[in-house]
C-alpha atoms as a PDB file:
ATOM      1  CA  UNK A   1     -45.149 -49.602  -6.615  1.00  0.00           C
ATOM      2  CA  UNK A   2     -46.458 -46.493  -7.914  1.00  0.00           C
ATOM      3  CA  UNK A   3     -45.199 -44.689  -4.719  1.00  0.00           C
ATOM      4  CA  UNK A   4     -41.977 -45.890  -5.755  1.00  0.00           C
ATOM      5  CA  UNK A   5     -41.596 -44.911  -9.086  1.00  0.00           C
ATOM      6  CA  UNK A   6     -43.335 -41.574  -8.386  1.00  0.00           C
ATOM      7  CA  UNK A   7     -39.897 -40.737  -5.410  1.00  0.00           C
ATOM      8  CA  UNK A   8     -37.835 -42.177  -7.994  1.00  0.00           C
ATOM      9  CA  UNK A   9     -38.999 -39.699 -10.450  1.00  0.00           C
ATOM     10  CA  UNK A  10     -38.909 -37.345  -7.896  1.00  0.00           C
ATOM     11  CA  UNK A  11     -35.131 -37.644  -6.984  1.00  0.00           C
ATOM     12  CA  UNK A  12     -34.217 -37.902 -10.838  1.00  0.00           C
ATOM     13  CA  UNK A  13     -35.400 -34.019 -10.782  1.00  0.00           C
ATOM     14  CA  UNK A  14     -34.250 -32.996  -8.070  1.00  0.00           C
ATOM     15  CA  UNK A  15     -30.768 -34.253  -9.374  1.00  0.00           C
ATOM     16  CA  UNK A  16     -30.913 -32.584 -12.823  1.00  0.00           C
ATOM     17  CA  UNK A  17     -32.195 -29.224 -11.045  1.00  0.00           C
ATOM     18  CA  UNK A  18     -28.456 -29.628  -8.557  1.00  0.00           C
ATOM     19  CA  UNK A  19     -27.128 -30.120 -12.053  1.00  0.00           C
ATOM     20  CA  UNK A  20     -29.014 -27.625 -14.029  1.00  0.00           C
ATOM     21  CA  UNK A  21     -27.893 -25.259 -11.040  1.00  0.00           C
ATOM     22  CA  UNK A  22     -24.346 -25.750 -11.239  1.00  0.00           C
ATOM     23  CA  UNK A  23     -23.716 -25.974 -14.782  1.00  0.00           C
ATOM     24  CA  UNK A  24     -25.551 -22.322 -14.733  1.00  0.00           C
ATOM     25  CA  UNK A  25     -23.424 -21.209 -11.805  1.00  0.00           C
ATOM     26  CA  UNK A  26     -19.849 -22.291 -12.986  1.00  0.00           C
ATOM     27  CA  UNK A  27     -20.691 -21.935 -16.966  1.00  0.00           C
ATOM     28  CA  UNK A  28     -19.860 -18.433 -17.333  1.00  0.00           C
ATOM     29  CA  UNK A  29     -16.648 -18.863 -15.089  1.00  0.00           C
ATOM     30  CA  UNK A  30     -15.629 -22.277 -17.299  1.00  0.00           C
ATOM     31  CA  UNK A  31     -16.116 -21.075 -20.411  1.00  0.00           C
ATOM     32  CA  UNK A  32     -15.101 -17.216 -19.884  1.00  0.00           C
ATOM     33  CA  UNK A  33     -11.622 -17.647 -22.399  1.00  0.00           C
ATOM     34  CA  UNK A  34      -8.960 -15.003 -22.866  1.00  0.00           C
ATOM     35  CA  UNK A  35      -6.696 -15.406 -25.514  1.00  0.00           C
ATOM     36  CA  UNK A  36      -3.044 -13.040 -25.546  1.00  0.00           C
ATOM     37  CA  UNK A  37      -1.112 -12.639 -28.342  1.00  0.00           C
ATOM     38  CA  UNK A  38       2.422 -10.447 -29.101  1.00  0.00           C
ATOM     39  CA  UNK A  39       2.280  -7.872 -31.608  1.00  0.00           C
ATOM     40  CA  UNK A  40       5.673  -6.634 -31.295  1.00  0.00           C
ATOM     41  CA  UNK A  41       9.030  -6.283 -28.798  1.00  0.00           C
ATOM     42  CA  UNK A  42      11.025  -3.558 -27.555  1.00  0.00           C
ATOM     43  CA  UNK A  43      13.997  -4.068 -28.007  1.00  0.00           C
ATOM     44  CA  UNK A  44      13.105  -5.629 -31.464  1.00  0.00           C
ATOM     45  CA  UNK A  45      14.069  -9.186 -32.114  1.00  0.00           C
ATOM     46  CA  UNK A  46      14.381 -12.990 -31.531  1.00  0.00           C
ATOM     47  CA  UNK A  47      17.774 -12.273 -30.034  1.00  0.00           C
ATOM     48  CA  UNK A  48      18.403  -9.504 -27.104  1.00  0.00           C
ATOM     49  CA  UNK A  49      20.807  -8.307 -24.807  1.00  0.00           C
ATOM     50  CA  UNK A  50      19.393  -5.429 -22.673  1.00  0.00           C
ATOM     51  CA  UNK A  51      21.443  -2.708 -20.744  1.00  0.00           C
ATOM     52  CA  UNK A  52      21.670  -2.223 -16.993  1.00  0.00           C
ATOM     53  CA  UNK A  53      18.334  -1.168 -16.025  1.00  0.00           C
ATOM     54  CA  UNK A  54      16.871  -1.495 -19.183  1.00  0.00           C
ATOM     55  CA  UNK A  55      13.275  -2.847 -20.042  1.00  0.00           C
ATOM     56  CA  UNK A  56      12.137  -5.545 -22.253  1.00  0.00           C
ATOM     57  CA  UNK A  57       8.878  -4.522 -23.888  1.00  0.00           C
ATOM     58  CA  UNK A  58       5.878  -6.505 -24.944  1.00  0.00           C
ATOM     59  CA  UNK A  59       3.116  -5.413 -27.248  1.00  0.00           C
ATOM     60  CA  UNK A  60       0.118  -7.633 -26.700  1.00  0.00           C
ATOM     61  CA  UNK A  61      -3.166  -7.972 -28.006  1.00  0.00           C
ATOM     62  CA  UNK A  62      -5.736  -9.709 -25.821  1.00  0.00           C
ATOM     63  CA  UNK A  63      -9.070 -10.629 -26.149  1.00  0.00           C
ATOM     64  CA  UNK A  64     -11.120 -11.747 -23.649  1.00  0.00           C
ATOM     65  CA  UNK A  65     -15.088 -12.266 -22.020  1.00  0.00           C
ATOM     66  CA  UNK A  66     -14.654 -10.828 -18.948  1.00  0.00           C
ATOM     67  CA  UNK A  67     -12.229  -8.010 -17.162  1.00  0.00           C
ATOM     68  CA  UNK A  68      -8.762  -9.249 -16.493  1.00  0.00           C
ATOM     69  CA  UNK A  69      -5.390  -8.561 -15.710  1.00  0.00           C
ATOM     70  CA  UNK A  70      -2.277  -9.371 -17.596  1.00  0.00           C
ATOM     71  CA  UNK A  71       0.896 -10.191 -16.896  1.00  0.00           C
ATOM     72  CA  UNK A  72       4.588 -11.678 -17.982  1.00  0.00           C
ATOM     73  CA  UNK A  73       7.342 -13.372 -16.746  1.00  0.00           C
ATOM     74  CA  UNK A  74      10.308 -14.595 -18.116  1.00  0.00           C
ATOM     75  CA  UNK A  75      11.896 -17.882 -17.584  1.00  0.00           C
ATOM     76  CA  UNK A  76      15.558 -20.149 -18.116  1.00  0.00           C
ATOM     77  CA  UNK A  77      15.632 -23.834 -18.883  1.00  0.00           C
ATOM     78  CA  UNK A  78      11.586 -24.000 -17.525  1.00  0.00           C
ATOM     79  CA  UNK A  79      12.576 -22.258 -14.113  1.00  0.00           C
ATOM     80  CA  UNK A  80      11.656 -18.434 -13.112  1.00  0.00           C
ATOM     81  CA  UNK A  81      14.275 -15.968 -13.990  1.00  0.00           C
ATOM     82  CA  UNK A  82      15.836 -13.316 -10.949  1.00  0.00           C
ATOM     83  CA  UNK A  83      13.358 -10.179 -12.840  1.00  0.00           C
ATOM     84  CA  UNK A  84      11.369  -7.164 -12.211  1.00  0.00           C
ATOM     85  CA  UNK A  85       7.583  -7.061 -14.176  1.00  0.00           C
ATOM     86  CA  UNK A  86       4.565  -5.447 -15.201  1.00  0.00           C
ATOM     87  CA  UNK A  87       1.941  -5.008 -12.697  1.00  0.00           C
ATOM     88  CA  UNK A  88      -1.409  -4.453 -14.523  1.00  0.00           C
ATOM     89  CA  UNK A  89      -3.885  -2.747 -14.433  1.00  0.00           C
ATOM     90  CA  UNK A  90      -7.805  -4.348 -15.417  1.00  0.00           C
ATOM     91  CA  UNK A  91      -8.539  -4.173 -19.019  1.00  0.00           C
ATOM     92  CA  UNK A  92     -12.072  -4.314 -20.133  1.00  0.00           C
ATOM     93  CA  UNK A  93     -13.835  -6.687 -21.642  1.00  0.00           C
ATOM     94  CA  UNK A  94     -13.620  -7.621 -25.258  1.00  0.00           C
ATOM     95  CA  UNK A  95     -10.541  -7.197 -27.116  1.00  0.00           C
ATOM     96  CA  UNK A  96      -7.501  -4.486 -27.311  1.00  0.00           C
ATOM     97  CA  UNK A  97      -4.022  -3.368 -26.633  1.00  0.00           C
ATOM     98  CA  UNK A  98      -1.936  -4.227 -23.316  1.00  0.00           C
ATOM     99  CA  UNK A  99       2.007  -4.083 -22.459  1.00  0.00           C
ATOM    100  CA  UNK A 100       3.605  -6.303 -20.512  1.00  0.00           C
ATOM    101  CA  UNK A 101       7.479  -5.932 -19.599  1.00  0.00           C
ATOM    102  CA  UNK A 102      10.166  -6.969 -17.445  1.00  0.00           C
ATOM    103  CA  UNK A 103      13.926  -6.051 -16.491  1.00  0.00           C
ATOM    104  CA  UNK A 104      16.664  -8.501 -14.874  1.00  0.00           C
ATOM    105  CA  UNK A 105      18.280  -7.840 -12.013  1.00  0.00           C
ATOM    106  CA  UNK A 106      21.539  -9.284 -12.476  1.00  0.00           C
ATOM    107  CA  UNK A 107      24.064  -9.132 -15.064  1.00  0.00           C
ATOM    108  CA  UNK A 108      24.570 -12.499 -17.424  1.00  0.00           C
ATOM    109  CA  UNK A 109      21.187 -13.698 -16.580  1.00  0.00           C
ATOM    110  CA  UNK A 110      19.184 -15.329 -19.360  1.00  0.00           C
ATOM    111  CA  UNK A 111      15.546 -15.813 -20.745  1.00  0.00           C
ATOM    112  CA  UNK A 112      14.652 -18.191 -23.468  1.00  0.00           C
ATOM    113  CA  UNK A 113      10.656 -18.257 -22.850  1.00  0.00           C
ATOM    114  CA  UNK A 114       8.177 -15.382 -21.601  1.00  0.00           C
ATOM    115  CA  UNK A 115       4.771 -16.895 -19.970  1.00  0.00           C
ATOM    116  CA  UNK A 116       2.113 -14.779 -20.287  1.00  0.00           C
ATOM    117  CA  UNK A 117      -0.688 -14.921 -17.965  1.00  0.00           C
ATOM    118  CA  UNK A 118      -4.243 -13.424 -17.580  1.00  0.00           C
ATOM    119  CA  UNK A 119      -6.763 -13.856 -14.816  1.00  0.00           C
ATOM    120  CA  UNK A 120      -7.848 -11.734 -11.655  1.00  0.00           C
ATOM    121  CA  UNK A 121      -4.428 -12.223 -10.060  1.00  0.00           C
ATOM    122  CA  UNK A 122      -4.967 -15.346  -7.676  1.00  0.00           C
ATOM    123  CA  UNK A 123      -3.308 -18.246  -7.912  1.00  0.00           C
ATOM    124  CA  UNK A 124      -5.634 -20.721  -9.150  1.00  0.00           C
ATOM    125  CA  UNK A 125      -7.699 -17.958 -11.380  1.00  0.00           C
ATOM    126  CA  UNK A 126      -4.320 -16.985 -13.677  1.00  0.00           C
ATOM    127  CA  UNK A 127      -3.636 -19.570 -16.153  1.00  0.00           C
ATOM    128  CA  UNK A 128      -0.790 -19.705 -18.740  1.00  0.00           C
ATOM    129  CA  UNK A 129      -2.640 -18.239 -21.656  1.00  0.00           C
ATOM    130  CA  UNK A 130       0.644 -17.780 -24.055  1.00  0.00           C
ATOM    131  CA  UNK A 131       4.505 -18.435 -24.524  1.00  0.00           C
ATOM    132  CA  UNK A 132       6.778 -16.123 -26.211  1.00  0.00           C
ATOM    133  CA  UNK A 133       9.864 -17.686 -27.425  1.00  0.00           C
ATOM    134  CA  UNK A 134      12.671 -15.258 -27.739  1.00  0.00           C
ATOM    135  CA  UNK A 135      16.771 -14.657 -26.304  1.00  0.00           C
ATOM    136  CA  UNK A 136      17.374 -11.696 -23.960  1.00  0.00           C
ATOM    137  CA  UNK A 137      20.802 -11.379 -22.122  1.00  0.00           C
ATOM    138  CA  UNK A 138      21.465  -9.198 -19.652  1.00  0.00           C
ATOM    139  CA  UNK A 139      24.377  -7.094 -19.304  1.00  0.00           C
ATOM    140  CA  UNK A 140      26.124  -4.394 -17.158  1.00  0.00           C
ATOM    141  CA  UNK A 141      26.278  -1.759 -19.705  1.00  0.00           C
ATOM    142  CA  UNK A 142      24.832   1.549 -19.148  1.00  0.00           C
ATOM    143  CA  UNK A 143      21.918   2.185 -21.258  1.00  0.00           C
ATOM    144  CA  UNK A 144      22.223   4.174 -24.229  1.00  0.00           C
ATOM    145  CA  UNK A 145      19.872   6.682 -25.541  1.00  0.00           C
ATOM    146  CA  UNK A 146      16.957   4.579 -26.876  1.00  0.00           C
ATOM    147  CA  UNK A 147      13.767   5.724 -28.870  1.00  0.00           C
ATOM    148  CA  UNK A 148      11.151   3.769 -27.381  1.00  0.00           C
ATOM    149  CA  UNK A 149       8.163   3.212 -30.131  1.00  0.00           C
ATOM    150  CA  UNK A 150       5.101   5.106 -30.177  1.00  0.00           C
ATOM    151  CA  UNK A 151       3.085   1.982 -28.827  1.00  0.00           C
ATOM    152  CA  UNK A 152       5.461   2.052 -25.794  1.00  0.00           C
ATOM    153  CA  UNK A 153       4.585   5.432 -25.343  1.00  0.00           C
ATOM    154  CA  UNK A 154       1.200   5.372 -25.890  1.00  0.00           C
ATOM    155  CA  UNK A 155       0.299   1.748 -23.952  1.00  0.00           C
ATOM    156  CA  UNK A 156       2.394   3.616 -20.745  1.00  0.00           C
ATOM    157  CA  UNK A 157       0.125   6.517 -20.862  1.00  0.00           C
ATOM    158  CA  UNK A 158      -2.838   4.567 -20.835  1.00  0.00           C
ATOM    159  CA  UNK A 159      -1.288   2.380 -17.632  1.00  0.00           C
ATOM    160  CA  UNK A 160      -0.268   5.198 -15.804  1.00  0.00           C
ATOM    161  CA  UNK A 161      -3.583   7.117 -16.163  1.00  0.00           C
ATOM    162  CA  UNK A 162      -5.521   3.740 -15.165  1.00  0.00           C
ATOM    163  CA  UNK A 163      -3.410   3.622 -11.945  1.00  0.00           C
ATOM    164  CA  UNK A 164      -4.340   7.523 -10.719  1.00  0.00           C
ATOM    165  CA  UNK A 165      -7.714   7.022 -11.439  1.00  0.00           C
ATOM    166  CA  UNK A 166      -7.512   3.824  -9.494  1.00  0.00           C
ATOM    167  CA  UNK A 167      -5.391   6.179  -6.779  1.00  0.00           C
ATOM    168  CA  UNK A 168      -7.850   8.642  -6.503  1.00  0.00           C
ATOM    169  CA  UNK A 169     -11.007   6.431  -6.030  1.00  0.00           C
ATOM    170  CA  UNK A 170      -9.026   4.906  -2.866  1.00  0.00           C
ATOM    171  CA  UNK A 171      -8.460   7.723  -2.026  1.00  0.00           C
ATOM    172  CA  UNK A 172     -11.573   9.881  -2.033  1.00  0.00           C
ATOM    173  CA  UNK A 173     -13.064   6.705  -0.523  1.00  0.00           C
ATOM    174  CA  UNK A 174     -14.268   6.964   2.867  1.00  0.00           C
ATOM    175  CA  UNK A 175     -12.905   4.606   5.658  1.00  0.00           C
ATOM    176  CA  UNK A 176     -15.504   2.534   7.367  1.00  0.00           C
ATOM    177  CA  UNK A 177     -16.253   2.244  11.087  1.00  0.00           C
ATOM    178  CA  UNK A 178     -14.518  -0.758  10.953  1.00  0.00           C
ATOM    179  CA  UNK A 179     -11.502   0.068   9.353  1.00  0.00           C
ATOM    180  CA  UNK A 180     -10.989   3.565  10.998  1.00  0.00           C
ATOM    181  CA  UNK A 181     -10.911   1.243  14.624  1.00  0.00           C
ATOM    182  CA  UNK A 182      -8.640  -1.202  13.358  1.00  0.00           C
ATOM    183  CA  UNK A 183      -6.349   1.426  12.190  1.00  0.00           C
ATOM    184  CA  UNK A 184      -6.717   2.954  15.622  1.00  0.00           C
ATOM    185  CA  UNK A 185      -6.320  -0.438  17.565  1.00  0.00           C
ATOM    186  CA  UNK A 186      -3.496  -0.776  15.614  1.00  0.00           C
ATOM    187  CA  UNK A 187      -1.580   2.582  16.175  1.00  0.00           C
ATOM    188  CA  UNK A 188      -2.525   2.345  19.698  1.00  0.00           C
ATOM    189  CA  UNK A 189      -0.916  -1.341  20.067  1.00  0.00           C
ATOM    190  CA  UNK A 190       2.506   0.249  18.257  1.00  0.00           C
ATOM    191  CA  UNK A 191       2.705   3.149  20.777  1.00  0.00           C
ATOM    192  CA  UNK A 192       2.119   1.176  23.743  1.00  0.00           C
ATOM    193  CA  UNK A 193       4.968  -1.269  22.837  1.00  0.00           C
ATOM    194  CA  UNK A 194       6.904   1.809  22.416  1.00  0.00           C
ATOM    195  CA  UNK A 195       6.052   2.769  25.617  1.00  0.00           C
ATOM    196  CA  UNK A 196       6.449  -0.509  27.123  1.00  0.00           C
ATOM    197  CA  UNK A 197       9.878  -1.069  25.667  1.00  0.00           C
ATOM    198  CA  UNK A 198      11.138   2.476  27.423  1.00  0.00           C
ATOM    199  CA  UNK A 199       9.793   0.961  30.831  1.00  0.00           C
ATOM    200  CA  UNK A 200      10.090  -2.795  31.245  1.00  0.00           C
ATOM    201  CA  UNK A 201      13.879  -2.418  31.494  1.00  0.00           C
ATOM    202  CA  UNK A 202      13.823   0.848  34.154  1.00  0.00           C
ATOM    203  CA  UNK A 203      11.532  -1.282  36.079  1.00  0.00           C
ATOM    204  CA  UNK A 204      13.820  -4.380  36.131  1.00  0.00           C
ATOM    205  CA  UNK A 205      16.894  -2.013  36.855  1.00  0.00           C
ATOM    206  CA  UNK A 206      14.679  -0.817  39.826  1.00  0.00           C
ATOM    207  CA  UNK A 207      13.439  -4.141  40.950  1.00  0.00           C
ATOM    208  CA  UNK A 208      15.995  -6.389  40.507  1.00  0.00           C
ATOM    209  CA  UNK A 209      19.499  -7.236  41.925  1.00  0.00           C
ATOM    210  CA  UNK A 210      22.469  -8.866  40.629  1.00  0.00           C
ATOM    211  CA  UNK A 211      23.255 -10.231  37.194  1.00  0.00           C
ATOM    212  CA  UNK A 212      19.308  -9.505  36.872  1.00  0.00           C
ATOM    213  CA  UNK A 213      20.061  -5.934  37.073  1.00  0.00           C
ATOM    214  CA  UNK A 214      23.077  -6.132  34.597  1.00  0.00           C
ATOM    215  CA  UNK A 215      20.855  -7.985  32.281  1.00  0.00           C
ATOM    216  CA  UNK A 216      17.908  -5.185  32.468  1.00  0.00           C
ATOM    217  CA  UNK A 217      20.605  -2.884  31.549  1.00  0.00           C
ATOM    218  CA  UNK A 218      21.181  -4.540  28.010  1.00  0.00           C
ATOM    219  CA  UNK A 219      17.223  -3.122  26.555  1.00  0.00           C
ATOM    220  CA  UNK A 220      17.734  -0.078  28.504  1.00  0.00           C
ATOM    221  CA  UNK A 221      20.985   0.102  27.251  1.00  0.00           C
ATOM    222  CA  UNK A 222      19.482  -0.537  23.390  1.00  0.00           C
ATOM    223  CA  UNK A 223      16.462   2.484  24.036  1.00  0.00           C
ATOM    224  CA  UNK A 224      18.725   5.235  25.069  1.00  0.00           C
ATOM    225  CA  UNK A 225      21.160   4.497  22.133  1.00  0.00           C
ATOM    226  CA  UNK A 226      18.204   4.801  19.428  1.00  0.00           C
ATOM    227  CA  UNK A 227      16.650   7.394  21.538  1.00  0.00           C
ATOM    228  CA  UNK A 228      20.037   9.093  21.678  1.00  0.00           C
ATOM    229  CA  UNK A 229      20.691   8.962  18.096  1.00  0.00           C
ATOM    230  CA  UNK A 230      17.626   9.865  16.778  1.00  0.00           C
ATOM    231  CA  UNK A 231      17.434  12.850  18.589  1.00  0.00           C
ATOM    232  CA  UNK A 232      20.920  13.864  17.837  1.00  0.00           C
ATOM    233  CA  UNK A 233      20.458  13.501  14.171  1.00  0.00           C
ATOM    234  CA  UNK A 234      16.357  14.983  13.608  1.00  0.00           C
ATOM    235  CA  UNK A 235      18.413  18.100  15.105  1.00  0.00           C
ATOM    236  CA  UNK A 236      21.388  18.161  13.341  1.00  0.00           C
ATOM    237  CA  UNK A 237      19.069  16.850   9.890  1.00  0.00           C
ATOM    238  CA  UNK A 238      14.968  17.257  10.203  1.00  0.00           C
ATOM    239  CA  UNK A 239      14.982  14.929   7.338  1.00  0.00           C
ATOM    240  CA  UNK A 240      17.173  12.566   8.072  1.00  0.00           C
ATOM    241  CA  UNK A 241      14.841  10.006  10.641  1.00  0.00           C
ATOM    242  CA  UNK A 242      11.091  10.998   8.195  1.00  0.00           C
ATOM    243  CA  UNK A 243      10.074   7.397   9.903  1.00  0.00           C
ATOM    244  CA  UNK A 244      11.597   7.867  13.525  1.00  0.00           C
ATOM    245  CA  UNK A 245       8.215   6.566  15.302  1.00  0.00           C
ATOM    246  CA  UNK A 246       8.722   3.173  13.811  1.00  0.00           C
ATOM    247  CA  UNK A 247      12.592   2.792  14.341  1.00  0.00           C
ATOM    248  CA  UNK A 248      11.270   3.322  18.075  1.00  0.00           C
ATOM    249  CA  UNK A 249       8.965   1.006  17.858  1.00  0.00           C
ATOM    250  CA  UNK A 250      11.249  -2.041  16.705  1.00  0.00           C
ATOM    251  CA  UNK A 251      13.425  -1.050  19.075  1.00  0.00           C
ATOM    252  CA  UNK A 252      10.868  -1.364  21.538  1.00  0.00           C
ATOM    253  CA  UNK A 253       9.481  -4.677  20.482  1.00  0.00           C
ATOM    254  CA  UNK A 254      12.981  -6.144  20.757  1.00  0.00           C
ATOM    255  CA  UNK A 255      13.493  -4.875  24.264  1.00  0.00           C
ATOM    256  CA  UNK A 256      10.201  -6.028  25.460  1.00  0.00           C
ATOM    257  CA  UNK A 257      10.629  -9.332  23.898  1.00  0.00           C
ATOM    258  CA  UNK A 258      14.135  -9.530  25.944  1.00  0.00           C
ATOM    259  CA  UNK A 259      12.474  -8.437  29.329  1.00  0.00           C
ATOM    260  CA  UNK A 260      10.097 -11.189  28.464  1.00  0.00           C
ATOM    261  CA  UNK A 261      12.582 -13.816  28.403  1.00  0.00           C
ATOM    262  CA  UNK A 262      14.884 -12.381  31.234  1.00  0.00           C
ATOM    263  CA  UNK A 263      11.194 -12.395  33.433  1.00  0.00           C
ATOM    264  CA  UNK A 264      10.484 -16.035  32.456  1.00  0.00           C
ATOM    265  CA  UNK A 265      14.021 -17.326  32.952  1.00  0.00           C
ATOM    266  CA  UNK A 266      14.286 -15.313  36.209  1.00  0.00           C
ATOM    267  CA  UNK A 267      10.858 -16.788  37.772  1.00  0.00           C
ATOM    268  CA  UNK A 268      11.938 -20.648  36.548  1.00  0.00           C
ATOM    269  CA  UNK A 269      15.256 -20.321  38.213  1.00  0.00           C
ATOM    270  CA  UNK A 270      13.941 -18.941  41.381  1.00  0.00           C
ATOM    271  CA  UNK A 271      10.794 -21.631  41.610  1.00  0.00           C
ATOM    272  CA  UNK A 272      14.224 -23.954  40.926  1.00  0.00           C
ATOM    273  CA  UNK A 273      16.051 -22.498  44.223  1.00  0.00           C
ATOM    274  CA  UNK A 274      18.753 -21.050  41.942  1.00  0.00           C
ATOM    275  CA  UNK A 275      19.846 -17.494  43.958  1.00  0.00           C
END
């Protein structure tokens, strides 16, 4: 009996320390809160109809435990409007300024709500954390000469600082082992379908005979045309082809994926008896 009671007891702790252990695990994460509010709007107003191009500005004041991102998007009628937006950079802890903005993309298109949302940019970790009612129209006007306000100004600075600073670490950041062989896996992979794509087809207009032959000709064909051009226009234009190696290399991935198929149908319809 006393045996009993004692493993009882025993599991009853070892239950509240699981529980003890996740409620200190998930605590900070469940109750870590960021509130966002707007301060002001640029262009000004409940009502809005913005220019070709033109942005629609957010001044927002969040406040928040832990470092997050913010961002908005505006919606029609509960559904996501056709719109360009903010990305964001990470805002410290505690509380301050942030901008949020957005464009549309398409003349006549409408926004009666902006969502505002905070987290670390997942999907499941960036809530809803405000609503901004307000009317913006777009419109194919060309935009006219517009003073922004000095928290435009000022909140933009601050953005585009944050994102060279975040440039620079990356890039004065050294590449791991790892990394540098996947990149050089990688570049290797693209130039050898480059290379296979030039030679598949000679070697099925060497090998084969017939309509096999006249269908070999179709990627060869395709090479010596992009081959052909590019080399025509890099020396009538240096500039003109600044990402030639990869124009080769789709070329050559769509070549080799035809040999593929013209190998496989060839060796089915000669295990068939077809001549």
């Amino acid at each position: 009996m006393k045996r009993r009671i004692a493993r009882e007891f025993g599991m009853d702790r070892v239950i509240l320390f699981l529980f003890l252990g996740f409620w200190l695990t998930f605590s900070t994460h469940v109750f870590a809160k960021t509130t966002v509010e707007v301060v002001d709007t640029d262009p000004p107003g409940n009502v809005v109809t913005l220019s070709k191009n033109q942005n629609f500005y957010l001044h927002l004041h969040y406040q928040s435990d832990q470092p997050v991102k913010i961002w908005v998007k505006p919606y029609f009628q509960g559904k996501v409007v056709s719109a360009g937006s903010n990305p964001s950079r990470v805002y410290p802890p505690g509380s301050g300024g942030a901008l949020g903005w957005f464009f549309l993309f398409n003349p006549g298109e409408q926004v009666d709500e902006v969502r505002i949302l905070a987290g670390d940019g997942s999907l499941g970790e960036t809530p809803v954390v405000a609503t901004y009612p307000v009317q913006v129209t777009g419109s194919d006007q060309q935009n006219t000469v517009h003073i922004k306000p000095d928290w435009v100004t000022q909140l933009s600075a601050l953005d585009a600082a944050a994102q060279k600073q975040n440039y620079t670490r990356q890039m004065n950041t050294p590449l791991s082992f790892g990394d540098r062989m996947l990149a050089f896996i990688f570049m290797l992979s693209m130039f050898a379908l480059g290379i296979l794509g030039i030679i598949t087809p000679l070697l099925g207009l060497w090998r084969w005979e017939g309509g096999w032959r006249i269908a070999a000709f179709v990627p060869a064909a395709l090479m010596a045309f992009v081959v052909l051009r590019l080399v025509i226009d890099i020396s009538a234009d240096p500039s003109s082809h600044n990402l030639w190696p990869f124009e080769i290399l789709e070329t050559g991935a769509l070549s080799v994926a035809i040999m593929v198929a013209l190998t496989v149908l060839r060796k089915i319809t000669r295990a068939g008896g077809v001549s």
